[in-house]
N, C-alpha and C. Protein backbone atom coordinates (compact mmCIF):
# COMPACT_ATOMS: atom_id res chain seq x y z
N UNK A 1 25.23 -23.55 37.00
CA UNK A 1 26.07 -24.45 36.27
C UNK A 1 27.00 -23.64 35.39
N UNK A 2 28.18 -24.08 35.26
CA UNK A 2 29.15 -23.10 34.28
C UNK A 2 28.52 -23.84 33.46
N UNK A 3 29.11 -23.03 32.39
CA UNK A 3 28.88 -23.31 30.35
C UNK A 3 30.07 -22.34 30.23
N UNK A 4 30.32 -23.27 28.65
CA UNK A 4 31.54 -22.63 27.96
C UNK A 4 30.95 -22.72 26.96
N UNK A 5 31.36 -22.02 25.76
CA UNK A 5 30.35 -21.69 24.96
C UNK A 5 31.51 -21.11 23.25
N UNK A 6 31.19 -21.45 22.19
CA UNK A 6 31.97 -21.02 21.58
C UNK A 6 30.60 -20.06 20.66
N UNK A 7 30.70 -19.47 19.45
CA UNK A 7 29.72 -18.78 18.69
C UNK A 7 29.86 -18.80 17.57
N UNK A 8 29.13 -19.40 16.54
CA UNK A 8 29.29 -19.92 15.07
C UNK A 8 28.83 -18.77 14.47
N UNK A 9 28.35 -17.48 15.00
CA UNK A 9 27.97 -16.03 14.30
C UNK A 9 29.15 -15.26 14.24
N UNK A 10 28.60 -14.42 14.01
CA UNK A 10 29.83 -12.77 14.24
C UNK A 10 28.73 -12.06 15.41
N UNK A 11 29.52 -11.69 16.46
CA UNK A 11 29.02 -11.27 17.26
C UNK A 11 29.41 -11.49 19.02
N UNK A 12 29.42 -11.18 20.33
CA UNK A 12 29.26 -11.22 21.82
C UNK A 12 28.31 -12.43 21.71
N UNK A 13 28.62 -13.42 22.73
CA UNK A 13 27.71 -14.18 23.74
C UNK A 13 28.25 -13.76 24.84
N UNK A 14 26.64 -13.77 25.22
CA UNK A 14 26.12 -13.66 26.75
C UNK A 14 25.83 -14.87 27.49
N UNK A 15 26.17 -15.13 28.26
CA UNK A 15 25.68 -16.71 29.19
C UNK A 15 25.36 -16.13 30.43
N UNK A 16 23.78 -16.50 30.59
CA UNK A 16 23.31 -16.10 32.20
C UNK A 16 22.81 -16.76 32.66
N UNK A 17 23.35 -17.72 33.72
CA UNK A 17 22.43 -18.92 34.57
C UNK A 17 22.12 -20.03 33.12
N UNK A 18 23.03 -20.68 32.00
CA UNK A 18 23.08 -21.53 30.98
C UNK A 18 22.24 -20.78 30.03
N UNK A 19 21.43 -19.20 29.78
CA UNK A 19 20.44 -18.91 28.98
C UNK A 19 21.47 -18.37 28.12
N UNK A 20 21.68 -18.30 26.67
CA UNK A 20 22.53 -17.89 25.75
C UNK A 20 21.79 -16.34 25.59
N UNK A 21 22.42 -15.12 25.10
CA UNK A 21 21.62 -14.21 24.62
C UNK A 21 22.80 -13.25 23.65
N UNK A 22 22.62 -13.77 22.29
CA UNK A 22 23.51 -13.00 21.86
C UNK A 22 23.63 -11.39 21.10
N UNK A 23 25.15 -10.72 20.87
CA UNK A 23 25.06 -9.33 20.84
C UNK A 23 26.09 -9.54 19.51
N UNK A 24 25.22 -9.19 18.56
CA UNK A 24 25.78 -8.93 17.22
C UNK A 24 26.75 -7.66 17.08
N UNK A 25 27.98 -8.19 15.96
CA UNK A 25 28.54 -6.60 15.66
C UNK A 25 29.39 -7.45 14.57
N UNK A 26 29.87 -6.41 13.78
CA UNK A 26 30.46 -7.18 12.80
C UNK A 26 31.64 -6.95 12.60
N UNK A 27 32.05 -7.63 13.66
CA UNK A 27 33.52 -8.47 13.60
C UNK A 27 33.81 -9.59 13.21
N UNK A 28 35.10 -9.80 12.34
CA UNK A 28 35.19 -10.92 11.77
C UNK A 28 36.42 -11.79 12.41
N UNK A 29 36.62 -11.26 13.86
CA UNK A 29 37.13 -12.79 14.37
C UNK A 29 36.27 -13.51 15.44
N UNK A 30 36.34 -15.16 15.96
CA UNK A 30 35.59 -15.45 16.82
C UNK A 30 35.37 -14.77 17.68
N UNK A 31 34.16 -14.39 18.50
CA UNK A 31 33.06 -13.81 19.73
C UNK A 31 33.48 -14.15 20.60
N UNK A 32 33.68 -13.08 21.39
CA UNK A 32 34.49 -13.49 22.88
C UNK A 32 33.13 -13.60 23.98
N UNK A 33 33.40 -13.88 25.07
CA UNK A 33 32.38 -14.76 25.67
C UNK A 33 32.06 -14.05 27.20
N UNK A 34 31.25 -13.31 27.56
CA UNK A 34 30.76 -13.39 28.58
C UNK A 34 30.20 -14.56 29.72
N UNK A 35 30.87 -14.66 30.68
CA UNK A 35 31.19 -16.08 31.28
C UNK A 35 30.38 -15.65 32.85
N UNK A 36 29.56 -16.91 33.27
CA UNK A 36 29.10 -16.32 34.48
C UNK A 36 29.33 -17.82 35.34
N UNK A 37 29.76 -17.95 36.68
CA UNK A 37 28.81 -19.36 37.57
C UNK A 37 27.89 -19.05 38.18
N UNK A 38 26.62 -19.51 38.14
CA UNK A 38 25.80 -19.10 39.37
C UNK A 38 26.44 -20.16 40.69
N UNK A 39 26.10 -18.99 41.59
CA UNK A 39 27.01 -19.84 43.02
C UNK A 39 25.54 -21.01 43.70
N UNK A 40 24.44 -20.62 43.20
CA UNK A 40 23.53 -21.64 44.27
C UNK A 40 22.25 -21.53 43.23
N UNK A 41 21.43 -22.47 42.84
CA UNK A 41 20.29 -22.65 42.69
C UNK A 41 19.24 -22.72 43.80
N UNK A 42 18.29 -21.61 43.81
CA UNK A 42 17.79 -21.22 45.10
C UNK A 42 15.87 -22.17 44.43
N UNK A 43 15.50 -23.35 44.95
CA UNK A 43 14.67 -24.17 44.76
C UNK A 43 12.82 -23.04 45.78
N UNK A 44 11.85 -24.02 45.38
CA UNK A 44 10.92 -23.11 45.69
C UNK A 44 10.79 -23.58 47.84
N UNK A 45 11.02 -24.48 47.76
CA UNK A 45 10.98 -24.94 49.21
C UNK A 45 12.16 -23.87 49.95
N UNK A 46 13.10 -23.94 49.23
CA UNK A 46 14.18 -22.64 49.73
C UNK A 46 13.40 -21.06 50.06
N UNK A 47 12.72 -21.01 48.93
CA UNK A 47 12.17 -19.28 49.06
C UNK A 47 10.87 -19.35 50.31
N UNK A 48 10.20 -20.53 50.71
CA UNK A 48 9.27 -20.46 51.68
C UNK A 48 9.96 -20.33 52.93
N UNK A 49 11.18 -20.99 52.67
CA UNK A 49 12.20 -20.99 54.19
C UNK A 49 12.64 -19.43 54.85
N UNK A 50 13.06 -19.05 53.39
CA UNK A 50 13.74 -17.95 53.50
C UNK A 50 12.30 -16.57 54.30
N UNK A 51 11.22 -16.97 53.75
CA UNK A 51 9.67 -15.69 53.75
C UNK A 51 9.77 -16.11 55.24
N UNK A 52 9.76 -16.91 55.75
CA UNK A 52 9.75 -17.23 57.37
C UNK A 52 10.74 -16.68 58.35
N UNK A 53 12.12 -16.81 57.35
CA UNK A 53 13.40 -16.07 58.56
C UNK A 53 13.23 -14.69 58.64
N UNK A 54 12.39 -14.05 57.16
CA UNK A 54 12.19 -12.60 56.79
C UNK A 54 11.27 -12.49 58.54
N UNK A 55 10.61 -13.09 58.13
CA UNK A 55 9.33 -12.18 59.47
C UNK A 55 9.39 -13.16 60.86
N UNK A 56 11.21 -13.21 61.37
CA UNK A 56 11.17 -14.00 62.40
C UNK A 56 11.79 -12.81 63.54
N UNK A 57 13.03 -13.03 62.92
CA UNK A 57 13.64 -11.93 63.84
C UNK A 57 13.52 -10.54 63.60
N UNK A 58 14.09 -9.47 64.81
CA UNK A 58 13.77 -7.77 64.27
C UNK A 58 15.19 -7.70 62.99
N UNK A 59 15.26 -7.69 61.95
CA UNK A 59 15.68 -7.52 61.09
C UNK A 59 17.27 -8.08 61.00
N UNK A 60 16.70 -9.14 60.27
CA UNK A 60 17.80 -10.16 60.20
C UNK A 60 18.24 -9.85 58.90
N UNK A 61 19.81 -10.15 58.71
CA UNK A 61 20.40 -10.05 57.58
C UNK A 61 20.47 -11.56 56.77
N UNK A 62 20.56 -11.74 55.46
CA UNK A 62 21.25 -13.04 54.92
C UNK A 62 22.07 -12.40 53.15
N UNK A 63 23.29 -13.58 53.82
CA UNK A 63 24.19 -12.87 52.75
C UNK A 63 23.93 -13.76 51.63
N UNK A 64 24.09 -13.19 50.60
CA UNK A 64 23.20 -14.45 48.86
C UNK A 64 24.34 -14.34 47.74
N UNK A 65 25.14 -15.02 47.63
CA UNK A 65 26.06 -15.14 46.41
C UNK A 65 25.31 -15.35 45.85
N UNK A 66 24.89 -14.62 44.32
CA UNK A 66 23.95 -14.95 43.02
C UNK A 66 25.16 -15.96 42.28
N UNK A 67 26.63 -15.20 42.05
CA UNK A 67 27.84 -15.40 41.33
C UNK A 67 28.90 -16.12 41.87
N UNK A 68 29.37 -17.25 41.74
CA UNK A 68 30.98 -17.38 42.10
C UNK A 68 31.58 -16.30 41.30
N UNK A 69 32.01 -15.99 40.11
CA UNK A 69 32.06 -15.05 39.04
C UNK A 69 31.01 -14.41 37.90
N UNK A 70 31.75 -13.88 37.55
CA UNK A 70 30.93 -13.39 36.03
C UNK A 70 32.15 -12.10 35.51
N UNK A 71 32.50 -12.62 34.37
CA UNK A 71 33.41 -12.05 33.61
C UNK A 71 33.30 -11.30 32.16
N UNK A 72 33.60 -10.30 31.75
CA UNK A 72 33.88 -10.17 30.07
C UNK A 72 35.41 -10.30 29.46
N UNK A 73 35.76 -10.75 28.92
CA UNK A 73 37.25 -11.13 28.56
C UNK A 73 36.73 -11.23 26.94
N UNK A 74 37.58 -10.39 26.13
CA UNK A 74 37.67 -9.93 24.68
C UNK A 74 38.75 -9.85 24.37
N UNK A 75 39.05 -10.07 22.91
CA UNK A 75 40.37 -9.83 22.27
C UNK A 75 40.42 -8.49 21.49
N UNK A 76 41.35 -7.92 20.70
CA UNK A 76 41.79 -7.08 20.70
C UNK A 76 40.57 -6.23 19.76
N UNK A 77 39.76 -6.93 18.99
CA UNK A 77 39.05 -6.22 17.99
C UNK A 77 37.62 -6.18 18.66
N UNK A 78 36.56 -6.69 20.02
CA UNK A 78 35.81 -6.52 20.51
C UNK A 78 35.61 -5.93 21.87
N UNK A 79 34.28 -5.87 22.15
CA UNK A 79 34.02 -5.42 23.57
C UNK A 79 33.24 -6.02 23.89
N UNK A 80 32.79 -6.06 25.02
CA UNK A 80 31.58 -6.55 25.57
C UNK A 80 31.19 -6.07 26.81
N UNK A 81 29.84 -5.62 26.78
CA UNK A 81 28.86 -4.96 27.89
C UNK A 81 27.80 -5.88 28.91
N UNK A 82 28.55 -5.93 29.80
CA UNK A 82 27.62 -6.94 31.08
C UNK A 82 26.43 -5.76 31.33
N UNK A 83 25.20 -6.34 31.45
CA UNK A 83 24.14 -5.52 31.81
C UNK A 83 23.40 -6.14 32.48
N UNK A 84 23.62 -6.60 33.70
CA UNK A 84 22.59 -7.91 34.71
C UNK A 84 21.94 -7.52 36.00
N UNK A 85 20.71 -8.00 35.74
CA UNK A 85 20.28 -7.29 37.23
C UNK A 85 20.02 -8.63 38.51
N UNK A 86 20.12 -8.12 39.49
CA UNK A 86 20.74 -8.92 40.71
C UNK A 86 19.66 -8.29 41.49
N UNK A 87 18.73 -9.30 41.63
CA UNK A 87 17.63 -9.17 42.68
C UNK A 87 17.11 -10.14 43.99
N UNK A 88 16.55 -9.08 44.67
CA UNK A 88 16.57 -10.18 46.04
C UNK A 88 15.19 -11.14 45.90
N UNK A 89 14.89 -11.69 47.16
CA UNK A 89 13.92 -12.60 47.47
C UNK A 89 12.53 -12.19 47.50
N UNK A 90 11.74 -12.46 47.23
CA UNK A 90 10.20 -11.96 47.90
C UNK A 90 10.15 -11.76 49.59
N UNK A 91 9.68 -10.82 49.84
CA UNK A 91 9.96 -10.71 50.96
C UNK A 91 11.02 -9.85 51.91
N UNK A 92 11.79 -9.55 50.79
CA UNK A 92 12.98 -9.42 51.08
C UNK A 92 13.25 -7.75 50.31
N UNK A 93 14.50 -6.85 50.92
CA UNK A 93 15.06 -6.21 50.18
C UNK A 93 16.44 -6.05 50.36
N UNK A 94 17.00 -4.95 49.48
CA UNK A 94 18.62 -5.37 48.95
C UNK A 94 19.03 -4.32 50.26
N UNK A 95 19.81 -4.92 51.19
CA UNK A 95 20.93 -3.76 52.55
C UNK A 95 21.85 -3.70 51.47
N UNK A 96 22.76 -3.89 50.84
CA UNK A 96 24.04 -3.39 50.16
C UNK A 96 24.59 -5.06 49.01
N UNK A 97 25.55 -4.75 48.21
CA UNK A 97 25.87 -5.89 47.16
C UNK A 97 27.11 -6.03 47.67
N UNK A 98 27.92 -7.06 47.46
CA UNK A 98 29.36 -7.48 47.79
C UNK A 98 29.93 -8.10 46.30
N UNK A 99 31.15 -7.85 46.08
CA UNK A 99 32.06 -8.41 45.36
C UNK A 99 33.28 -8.14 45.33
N UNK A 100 34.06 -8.94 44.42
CA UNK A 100 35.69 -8.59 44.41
C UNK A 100 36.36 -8.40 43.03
N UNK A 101 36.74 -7.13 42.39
CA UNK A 101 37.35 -7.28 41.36
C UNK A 101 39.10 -8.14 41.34
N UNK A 102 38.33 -9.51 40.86
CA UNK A 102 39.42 -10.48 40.36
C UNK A 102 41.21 -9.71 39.62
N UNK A 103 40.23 -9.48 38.38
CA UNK A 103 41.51 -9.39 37.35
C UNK A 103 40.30 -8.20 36.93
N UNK A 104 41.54 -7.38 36.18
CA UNK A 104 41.03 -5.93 35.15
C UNK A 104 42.55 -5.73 34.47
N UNK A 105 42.38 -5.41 33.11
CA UNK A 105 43.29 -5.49 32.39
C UNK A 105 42.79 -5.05 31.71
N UNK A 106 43.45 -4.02 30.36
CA UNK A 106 43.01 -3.46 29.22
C UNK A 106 41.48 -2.15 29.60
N UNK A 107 41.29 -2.11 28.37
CA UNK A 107 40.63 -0.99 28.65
C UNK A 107 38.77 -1.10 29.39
N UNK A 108 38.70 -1.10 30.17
CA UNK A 108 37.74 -1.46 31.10
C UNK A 108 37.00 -0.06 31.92
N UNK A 109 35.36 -0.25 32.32
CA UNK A 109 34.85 0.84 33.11
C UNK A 109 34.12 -0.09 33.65
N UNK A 110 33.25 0.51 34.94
CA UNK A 110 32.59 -0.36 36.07
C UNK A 110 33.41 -1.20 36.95
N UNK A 111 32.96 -1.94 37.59
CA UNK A 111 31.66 -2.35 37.70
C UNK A 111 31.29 -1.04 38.94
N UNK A 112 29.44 -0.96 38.37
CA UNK A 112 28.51 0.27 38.70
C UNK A 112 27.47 -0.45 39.48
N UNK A 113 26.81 -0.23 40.62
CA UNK A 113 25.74 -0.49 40.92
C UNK A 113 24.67 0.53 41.14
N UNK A 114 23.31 0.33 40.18
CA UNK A 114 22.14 1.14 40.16
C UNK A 114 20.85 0.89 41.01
N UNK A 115 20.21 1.23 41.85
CA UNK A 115 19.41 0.84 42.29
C UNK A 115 17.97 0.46 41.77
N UNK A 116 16.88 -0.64 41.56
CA UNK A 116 15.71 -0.19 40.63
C UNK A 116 14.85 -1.02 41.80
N UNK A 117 13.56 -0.80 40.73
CA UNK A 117 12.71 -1.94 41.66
C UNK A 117 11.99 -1.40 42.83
N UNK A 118 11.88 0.06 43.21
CA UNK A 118 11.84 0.89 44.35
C UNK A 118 10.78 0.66 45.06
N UNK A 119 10.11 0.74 46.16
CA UNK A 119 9.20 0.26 46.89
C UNK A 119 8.90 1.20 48.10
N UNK A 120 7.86 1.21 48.97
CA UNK A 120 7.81 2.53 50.24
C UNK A 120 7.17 0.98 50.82
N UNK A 121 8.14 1.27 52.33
CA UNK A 121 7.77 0.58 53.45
C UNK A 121 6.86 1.81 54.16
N UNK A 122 7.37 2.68 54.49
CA UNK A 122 7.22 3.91 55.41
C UNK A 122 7.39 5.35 54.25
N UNK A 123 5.97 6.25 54.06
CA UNK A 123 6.33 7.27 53.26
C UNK A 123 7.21 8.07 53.78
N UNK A 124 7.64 8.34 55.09
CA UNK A 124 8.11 8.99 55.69
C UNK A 124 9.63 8.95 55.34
N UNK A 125 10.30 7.89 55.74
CA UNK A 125 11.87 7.34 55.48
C UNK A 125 12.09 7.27 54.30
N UNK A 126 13.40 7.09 53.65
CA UNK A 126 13.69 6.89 52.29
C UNK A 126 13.63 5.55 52.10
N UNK A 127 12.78 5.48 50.43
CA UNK A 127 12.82 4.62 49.98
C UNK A 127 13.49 2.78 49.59
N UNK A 128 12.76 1.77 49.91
CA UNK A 128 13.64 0.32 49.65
C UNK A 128 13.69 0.06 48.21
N UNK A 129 14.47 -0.62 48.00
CA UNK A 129 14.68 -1.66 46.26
C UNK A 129 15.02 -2.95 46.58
N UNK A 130 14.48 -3.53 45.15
CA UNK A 130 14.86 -5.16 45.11
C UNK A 130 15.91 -5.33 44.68
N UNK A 131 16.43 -4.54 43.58
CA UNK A 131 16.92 -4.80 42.06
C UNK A 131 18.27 -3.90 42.34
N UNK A 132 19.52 -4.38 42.07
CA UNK A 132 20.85 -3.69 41.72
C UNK A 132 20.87 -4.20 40.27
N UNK A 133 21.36 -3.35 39.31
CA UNK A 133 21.50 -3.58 37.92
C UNK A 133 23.03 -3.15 38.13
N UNK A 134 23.83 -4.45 37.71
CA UNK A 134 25.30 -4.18 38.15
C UNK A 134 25.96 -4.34 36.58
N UNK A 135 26.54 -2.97 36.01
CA UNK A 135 26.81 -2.87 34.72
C UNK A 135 28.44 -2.48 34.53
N UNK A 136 29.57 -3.52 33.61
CA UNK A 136 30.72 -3.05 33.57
C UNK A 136 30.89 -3.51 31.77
N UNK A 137 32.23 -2.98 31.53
CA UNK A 137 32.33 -3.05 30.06
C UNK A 137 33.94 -3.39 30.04
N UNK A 138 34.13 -4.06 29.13
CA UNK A 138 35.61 -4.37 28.44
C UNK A 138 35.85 -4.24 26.89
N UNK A 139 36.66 -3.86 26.36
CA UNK A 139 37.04 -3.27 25.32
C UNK A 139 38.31 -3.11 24.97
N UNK A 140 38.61 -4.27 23.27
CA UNK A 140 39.95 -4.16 22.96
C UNK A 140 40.41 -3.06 22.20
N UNK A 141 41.37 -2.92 22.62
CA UNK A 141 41.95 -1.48 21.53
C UNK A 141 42.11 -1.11 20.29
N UNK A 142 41.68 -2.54 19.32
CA UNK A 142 41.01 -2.05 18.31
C UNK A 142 42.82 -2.43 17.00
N UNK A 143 43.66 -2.39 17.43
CA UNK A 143 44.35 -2.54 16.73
C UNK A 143 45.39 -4.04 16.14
N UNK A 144 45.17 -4.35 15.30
CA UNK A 144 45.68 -5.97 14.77
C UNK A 144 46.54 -6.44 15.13
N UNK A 145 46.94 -7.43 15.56
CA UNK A 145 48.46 -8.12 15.91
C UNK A 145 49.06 -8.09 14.43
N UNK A 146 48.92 -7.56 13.60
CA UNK A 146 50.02 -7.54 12.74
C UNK A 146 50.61 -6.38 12.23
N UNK A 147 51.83 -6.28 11.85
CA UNK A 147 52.35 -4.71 11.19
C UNK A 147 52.91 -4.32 12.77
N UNK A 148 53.64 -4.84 13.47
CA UNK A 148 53.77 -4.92 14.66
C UNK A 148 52.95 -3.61 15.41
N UNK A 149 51.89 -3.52 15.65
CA UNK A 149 51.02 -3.01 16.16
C UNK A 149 50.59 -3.52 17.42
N UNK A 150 50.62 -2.85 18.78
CA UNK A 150 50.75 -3.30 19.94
C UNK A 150 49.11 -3.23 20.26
N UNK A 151 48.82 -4.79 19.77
CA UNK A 151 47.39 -5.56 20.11
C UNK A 151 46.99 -6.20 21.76
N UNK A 152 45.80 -5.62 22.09
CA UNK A 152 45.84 -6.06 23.27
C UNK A 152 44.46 -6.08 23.14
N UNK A 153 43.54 -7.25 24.45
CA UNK A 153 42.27 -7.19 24.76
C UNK A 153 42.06 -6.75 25.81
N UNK A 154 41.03 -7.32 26.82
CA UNK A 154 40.74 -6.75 28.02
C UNK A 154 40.17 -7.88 28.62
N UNK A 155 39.89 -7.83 30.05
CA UNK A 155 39.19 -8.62 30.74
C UNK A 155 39.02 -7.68 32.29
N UNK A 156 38.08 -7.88 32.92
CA UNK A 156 37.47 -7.31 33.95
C UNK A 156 36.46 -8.81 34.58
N UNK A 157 36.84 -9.18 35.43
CA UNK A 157 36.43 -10.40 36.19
C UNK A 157 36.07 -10.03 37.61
N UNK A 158 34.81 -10.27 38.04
CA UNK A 158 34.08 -10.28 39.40
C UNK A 158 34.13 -11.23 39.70
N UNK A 159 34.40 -11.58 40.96
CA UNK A 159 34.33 -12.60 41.80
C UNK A 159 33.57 -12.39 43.25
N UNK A 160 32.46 -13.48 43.61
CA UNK A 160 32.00 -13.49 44.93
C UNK A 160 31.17 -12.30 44.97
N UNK A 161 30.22 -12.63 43.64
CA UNK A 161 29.12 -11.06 43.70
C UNK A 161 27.94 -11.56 44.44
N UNK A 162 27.42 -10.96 45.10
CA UNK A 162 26.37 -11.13 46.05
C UNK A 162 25.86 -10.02 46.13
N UNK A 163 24.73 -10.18 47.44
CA UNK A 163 23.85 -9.40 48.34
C UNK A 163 23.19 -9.40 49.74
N UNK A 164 23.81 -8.37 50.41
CA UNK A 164 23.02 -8.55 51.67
C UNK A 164 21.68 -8.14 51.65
N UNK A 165 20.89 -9.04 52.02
CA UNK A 165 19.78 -8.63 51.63
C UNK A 165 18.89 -8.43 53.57
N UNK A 166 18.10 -7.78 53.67
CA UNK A 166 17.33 -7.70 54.71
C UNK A 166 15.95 -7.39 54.52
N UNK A 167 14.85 -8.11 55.56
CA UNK A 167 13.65 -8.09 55.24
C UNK A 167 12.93 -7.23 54.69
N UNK A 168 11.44 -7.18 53.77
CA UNK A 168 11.18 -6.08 53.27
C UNK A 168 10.29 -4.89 54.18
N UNK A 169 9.84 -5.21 55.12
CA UNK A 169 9.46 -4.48 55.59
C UNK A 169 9.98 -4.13 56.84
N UNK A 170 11.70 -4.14 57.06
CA UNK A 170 12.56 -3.78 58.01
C UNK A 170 12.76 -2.20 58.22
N UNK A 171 12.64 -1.49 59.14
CA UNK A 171 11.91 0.56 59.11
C UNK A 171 13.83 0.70 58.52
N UNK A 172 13.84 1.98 58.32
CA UNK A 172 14.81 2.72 57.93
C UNK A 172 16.39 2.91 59.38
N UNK A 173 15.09 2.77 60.37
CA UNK A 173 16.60 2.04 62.01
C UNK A 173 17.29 0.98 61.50
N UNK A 174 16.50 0.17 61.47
CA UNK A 174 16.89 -1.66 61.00
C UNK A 174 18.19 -1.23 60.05
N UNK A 175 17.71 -0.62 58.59
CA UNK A 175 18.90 -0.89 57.77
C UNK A 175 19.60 0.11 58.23
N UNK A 176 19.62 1.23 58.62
CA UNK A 176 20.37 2.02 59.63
C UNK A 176 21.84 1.04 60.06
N UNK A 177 21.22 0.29 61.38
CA UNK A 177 21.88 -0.55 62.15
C UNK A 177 22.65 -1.41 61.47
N UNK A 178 22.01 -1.97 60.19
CA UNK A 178 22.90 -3.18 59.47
C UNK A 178 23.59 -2.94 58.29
N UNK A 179 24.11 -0.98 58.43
CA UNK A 179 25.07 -0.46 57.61
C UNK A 179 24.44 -0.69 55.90
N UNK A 180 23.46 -0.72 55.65
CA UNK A 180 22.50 -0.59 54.49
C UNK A 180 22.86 0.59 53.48
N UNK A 181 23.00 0.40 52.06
CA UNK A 181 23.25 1.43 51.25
C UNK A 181 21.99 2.24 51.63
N UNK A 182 21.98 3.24 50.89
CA UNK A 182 20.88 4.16 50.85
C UNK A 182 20.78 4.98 49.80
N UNK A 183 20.96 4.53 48.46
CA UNK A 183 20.89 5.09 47.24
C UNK A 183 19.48 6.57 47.19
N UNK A 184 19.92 7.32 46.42
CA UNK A 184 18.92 8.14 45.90
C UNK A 184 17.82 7.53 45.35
N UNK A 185 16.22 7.66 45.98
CA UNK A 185 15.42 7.24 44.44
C UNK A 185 15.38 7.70 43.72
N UNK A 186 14.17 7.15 42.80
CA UNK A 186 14.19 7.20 41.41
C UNK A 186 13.79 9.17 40.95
């Protein structure tokens, strides 16, 4: 569900899936807003469906929008740090993440994807994960719209973040074949 959200503190809101989580700093204009949609509410009858397609075929893919978006957009005197982790199904592990940088403007880094969550199907092959921890930052330049001082914020907007995800106990051929990241472990 979107939420819009204003903040009666000094400080970042965070909005993840409607959970508020806020990031204090002491700035004294309104809190700019970390903005997310989740693209699908995945129900428990869904995840039994899904443990069945896992162990049907030889290593089937399914693609999982977590996000329609998820954005940081700040004005000129804040920043704000997305720090969210994006995990797959039971059953399941992460072949690679998908998204699209929307809009980026102002002073911006990321978006990064980390691998966590690590797991051994096979000691032999390299290591699976559940967990991408997908981390970007926006940051205004710090200087006032007044005294004609060239004030600007930032925004960095993802769109259509997902995951291909493939079964968890698919051998190191499987994700081979279905073009699978293959991050370093831990």
């Amino acid at each position: 569900m979107l939420r819009y959200g204003s903040v009666n503190f000094l400080g970042v809101l965070l909005i993840v899936n409607g959970i508020a989580v806020p990031h204090l700093s002491l700035a004294q204009e309104p809190a700019p807003l970390v903005e997310t949609k989740a693209a699908k509410n995945i129900k428990a009858n869904d995840i039994a469906a899904l443990k069945n397609l896992a162990m049907a075929a030889a290593a089937p893919t399914l693609d999982y929008t977590v996000y329609e978006y998820i954005e940081c957009n700040v004005d000129w005197l804040h920043y704000c740090d997305a720090n969210d982790p994006v995990d797959s199904f039971e059953g399941w592990q992460i072949c690679r993440a998908f998204f699209t940088v929307a809009k980026q403007d102002g002073k911006t880094s990321g978006p990064s994807l980390t691998a966590e969550k690590w797991f051994t199907v096979d000691p032999v092959t390299p290591r699976s994960f559940s967990r991408y921890m997908l981390k970007f930052h926006a940051e205004g330049n710090g200087r006032p719209p007044i005294l004609g001082e060239d004030s600007k914020g930032a925004i960095l907007r993802l769109e259509n973040v997902g995951l291909v995800l493939i079964p968890a106990q698919a051998s190191y051929a499987d994700r081979y074949a279905a073009g699978c990241d293959v991050p370093t472990g831990p």
